[in-house]
PDB file of N, CA and C in Angstrom:
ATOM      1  N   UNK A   1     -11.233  20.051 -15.243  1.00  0.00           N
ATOM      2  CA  UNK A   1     -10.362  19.086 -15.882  1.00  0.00           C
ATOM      3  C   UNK A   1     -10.319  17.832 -15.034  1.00  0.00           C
ATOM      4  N   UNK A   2     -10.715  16.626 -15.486  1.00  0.00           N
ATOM      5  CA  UNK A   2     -10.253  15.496 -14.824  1.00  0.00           C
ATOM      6  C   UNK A   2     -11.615  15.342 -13.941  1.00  0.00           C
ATOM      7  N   UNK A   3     -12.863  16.242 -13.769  1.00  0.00           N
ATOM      8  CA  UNK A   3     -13.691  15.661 -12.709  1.00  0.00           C
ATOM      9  C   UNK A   3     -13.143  16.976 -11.367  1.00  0.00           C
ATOM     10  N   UNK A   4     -12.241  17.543 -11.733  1.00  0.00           N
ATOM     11  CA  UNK A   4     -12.021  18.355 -10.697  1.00  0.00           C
ATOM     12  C   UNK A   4     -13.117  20.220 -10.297  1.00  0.00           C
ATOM     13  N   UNK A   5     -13.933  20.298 -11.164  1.00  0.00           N
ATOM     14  CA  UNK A   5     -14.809  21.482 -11.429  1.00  0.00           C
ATOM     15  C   UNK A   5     -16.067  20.374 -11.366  1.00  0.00           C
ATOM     16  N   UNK A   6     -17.045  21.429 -11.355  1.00  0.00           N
ATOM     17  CA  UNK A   6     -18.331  20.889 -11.338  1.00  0.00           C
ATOM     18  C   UNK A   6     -18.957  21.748 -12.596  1.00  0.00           C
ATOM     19  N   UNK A   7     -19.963  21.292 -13.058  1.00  0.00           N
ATOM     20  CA  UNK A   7     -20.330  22.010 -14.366  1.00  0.00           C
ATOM     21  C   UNK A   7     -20.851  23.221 -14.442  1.00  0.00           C
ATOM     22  N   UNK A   8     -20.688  24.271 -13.178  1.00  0.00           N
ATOM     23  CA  UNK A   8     -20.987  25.728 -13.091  1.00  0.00           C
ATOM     24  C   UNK A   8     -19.560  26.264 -13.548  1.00  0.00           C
ATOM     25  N   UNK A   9     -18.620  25.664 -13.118  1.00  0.00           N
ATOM     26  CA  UNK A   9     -17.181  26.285 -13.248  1.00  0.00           C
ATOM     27  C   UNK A   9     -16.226  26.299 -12.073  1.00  0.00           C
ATOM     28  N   UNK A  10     -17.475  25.709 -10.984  1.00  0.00           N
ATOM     29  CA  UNK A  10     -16.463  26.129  -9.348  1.00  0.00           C
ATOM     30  C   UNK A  10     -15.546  24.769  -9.004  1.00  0.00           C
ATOM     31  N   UNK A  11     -14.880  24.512  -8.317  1.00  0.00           N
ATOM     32  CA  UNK A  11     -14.315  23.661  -7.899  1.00  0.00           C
ATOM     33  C   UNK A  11     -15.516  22.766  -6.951  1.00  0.00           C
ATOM     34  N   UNK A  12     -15.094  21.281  -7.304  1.00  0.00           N
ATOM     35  CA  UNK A  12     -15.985  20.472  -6.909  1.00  0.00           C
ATOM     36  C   UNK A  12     -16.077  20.350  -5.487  1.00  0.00           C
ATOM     37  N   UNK A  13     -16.758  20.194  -4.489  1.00  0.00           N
ATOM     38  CA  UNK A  13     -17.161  20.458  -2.930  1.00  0.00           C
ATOM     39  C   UNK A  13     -17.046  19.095  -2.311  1.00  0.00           C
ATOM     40  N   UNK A  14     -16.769  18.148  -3.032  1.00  0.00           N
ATOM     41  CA  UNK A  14     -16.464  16.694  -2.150  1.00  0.00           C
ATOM     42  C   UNK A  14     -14.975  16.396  -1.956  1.00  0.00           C
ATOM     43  N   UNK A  15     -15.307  15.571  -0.966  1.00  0.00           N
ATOM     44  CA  UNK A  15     -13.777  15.204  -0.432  1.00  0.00           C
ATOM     45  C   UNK A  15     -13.234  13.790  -1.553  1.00  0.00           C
ATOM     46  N   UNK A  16     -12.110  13.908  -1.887  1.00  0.00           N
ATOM     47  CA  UNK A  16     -11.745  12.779  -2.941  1.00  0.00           C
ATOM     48  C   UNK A  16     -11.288  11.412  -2.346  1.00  0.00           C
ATOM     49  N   UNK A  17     -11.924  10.714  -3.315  1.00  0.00           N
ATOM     50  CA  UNK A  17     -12.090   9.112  -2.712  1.00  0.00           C
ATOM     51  C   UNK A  17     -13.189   9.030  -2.581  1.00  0.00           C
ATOM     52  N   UNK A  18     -14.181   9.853  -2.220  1.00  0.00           N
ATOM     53  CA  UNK A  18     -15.591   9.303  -2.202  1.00  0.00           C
ATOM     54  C   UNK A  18     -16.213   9.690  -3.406  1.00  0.00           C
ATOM     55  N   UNK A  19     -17.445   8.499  -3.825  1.00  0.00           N
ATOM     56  CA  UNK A  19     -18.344   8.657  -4.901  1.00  0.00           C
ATOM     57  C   UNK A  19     -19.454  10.384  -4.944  1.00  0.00           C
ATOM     58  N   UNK A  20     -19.513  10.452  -5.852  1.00  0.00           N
ATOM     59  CA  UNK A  20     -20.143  12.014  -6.124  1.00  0.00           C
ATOM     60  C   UNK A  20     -21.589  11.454  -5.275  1.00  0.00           C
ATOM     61  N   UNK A  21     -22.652  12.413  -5.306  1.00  0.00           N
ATOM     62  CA  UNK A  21     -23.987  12.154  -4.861  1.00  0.00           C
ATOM     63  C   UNK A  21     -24.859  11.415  -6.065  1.00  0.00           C
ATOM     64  N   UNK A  22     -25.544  10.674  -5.915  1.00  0.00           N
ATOM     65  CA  UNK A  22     -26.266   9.882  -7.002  1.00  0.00           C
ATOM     66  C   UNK A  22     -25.578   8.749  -7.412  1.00  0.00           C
ATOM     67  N   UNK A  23     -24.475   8.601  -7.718  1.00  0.00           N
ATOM     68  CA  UNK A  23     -23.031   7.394  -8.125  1.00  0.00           C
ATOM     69  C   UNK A  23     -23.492   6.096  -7.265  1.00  0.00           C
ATOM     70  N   UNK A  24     -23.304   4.822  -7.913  1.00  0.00           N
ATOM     71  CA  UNK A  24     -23.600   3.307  -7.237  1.00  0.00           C
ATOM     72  C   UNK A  24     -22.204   3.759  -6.350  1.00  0.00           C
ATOM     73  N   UNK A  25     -22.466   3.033  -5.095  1.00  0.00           N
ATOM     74  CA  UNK A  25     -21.274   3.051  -4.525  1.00  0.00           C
ATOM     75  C   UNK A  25     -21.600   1.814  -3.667  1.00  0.00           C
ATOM     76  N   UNK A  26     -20.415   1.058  -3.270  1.00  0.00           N
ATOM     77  CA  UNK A  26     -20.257  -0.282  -2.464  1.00  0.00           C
ATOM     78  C   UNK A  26     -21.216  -0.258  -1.864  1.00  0.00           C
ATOM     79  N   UNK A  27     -21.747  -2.019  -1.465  1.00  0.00           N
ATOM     80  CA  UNK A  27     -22.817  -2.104  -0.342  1.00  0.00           C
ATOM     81  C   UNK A  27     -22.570  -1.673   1.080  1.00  0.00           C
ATOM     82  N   UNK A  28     -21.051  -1.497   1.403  1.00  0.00           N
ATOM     83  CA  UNK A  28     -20.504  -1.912   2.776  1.00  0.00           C
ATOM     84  C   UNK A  28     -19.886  -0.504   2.915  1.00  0.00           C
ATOM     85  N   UNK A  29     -20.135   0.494   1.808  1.00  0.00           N
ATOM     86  CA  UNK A  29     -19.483   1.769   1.879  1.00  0.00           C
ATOM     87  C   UNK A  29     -19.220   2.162   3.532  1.00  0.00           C
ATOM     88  N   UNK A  30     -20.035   2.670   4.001  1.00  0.00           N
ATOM     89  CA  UNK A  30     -20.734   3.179   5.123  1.00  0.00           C
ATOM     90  C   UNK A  30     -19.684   2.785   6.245  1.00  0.00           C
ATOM     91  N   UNK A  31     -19.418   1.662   6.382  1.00  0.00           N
ATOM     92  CA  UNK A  31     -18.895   0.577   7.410  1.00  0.00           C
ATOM     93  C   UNK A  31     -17.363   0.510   7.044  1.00  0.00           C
ATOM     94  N   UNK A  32     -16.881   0.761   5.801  1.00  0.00           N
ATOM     95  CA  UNK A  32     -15.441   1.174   5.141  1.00  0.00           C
ATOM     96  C   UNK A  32     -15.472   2.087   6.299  1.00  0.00           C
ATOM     97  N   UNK A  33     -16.260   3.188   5.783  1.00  0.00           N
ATOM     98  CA  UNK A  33     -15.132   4.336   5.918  1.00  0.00           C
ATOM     99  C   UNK A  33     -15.132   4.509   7.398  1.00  0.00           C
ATOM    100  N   UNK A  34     -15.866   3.954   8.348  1.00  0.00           N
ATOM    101  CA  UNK A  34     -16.040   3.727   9.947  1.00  0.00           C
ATOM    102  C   UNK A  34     -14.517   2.722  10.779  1.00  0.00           C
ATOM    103  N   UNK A  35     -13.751   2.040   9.158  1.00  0.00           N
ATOM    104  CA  UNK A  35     -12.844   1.028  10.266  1.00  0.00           C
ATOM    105  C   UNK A  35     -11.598   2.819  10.227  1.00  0.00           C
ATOM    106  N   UNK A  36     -10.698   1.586  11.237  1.00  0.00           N
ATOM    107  CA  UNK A  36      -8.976   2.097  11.411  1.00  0.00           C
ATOM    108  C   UNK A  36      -8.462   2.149   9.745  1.00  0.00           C
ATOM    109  N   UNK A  37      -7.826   3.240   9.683  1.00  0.00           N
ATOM    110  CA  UNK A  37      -7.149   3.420   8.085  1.00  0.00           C
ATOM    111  C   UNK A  37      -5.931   2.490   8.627  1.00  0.00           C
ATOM    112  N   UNK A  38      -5.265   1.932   7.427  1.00  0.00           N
ATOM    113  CA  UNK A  38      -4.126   1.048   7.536  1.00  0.00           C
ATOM    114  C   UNK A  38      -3.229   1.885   7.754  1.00  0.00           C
ATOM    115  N   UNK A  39      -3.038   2.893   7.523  1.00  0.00           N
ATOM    116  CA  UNK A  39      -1.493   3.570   8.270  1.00  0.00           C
ATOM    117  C   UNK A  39      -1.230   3.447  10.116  1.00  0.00           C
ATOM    118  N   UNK A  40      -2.413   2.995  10.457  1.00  0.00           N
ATOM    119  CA  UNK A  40      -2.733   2.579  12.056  1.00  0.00           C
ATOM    120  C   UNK A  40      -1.791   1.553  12.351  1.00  0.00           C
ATOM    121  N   UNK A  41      -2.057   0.692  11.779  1.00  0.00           N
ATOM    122  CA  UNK A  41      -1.183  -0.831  11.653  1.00  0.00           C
ATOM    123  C   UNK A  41      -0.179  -1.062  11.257  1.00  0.00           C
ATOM    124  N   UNK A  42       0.419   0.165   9.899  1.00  0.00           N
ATOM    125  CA  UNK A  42       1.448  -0.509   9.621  1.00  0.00           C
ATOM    126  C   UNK A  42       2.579   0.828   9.578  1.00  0.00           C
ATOM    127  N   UNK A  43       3.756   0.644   9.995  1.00  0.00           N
ATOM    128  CA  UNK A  43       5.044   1.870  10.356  1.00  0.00           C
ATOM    129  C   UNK A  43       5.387   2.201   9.452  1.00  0.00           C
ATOM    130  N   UNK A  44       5.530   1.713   8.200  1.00  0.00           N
ATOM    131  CA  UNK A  44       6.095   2.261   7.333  1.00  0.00           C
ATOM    132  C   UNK A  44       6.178   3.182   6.710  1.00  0.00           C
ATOM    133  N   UNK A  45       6.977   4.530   6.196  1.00  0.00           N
ATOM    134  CA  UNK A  45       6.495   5.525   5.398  1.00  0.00           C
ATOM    135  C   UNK A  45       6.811   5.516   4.093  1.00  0.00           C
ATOM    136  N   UNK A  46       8.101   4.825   3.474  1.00  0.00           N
ATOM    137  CA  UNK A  46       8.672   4.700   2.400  1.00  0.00           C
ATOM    138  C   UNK A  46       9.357   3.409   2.314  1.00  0.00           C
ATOM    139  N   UNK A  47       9.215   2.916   1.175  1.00  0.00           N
ATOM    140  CA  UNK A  47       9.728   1.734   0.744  1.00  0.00           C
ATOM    141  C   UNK A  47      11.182   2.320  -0.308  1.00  0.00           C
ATOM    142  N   UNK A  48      11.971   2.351   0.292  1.00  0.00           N
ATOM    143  CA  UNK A  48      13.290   3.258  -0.381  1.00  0.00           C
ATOM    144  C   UNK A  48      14.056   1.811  -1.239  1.00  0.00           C
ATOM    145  N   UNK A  49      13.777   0.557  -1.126  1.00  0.00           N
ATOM    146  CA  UNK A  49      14.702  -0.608  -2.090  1.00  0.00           C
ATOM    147  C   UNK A  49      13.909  -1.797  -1.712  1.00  0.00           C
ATOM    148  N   UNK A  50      14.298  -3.166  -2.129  1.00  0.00           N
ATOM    149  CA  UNK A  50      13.399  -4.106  -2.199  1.00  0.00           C
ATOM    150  C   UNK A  50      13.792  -4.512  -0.547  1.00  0.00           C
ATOM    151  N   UNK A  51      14.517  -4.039  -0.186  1.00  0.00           N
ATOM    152  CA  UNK A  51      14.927  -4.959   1.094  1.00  0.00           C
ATOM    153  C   UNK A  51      15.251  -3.848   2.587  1.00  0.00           C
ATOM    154  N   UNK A  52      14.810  -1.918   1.884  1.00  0.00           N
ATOM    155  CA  UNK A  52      15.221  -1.068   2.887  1.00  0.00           C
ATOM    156  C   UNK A  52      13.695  -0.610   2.848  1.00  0.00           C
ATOM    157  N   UNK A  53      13.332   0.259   3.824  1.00  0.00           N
ATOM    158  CA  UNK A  53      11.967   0.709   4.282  1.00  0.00           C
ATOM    159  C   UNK A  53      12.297   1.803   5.546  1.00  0.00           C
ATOM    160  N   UNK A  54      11.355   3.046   5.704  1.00  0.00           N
ATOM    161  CA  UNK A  54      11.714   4.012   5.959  1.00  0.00           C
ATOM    162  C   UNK A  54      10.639   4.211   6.903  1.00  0.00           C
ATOM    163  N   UNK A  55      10.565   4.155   8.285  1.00  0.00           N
ATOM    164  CA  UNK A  55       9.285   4.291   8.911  1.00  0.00           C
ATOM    165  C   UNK A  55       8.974   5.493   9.372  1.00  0.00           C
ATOM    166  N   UNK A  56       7.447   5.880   9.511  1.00  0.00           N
ATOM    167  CA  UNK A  56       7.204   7.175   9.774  1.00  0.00           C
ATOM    168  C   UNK A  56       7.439   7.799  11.230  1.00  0.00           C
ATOM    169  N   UNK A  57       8.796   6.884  12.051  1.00  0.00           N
ATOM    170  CA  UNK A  57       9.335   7.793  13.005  1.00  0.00           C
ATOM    171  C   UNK A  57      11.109   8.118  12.547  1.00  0.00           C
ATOM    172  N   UNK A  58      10.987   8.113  10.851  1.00  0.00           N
ATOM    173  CA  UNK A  58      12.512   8.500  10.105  1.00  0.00           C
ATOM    174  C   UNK A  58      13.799   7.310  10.514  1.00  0.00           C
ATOM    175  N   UNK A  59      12.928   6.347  10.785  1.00  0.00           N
ATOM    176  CA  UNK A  59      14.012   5.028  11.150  1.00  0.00           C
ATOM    177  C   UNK A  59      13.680   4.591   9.963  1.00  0.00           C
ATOM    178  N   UNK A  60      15.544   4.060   9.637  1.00  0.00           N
ATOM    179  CA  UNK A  60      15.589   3.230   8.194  1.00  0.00           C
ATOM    180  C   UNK A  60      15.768   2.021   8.751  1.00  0.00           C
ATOM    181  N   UNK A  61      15.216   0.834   7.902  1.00  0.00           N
ATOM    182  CA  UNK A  61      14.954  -0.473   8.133  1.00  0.00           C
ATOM    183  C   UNK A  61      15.712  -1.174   7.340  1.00  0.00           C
ATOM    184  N   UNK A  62      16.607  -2.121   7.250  1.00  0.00           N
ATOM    185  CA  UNK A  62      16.873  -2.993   6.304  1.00  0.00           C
ATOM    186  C   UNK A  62      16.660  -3.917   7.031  1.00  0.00           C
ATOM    187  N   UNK A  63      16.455  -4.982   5.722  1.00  0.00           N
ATOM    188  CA  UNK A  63      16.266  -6.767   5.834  1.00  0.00           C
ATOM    189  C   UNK A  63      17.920  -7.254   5.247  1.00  0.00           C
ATOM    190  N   UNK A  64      18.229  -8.320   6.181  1.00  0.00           N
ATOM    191  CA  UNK A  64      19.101  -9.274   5.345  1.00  0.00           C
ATOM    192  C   UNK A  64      19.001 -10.471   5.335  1.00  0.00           C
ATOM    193  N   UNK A  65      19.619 -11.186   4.614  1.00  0.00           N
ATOM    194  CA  UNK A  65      19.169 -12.571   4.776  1.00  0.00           C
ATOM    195  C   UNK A  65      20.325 -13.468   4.762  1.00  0.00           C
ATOM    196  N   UNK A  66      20.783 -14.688   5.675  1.00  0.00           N
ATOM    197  CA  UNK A  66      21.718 -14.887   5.278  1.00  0.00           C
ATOM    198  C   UNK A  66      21.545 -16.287   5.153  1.00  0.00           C
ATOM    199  N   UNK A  67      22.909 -16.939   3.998  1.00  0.00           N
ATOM    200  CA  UNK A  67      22.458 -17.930   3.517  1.00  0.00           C
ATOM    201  C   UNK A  67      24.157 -18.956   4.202  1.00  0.00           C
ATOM    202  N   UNK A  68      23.634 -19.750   3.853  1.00  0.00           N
ATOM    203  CA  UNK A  68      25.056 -20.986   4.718  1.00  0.00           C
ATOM    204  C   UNK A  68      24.421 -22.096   5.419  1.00  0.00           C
ATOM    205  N   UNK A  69      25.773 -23.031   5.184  1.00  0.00           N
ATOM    206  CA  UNK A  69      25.352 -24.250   5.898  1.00  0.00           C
ATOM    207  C   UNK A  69      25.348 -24.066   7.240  1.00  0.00           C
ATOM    208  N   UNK A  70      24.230 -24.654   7.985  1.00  0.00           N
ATOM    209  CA  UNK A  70      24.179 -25.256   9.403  1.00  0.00           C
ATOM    210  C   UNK A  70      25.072 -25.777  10.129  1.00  0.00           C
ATOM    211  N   UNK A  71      25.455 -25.664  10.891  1.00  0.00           N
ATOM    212  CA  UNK A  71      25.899 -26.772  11.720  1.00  0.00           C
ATOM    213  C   UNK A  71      25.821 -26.985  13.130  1.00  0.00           C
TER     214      UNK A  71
END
């Protein structure tokens, strides 16, 4: 169902995200899958509201912003 069997009946033997064997796949494939995955770079684990964020050491983050005159 879905690409998930192969046409004997067994479950398909590739890892998902990558193109099957034979499939066009990117010129630069190769060199993708060689960088740092972005979870390297960035802390976040959950985006819980437009302005709270949940990082993957269970610290909650909020943003505020505040607005007023200068002086």
């Amino acid at each position: 169902m879905f690409g998930m069997f192969d046409r004997a009946g067994g479950a398909a033997r590739r890892r998902p995200g990558r193109p099957a064997a034979g499939q066009p796949q990117p010129r630069h494939w190769a060199q993708a899958l060689k960088e740092n995955p972005l979870t390297r770079f960035v802390p976040f684990s959950s985006l819980v509201s437009e302005h709270d964020v949940i990082t993957r050491g269970a610290i909650s983050c909020v943003v505020w912003r505040l607005d007023g005159v200068a002086f």
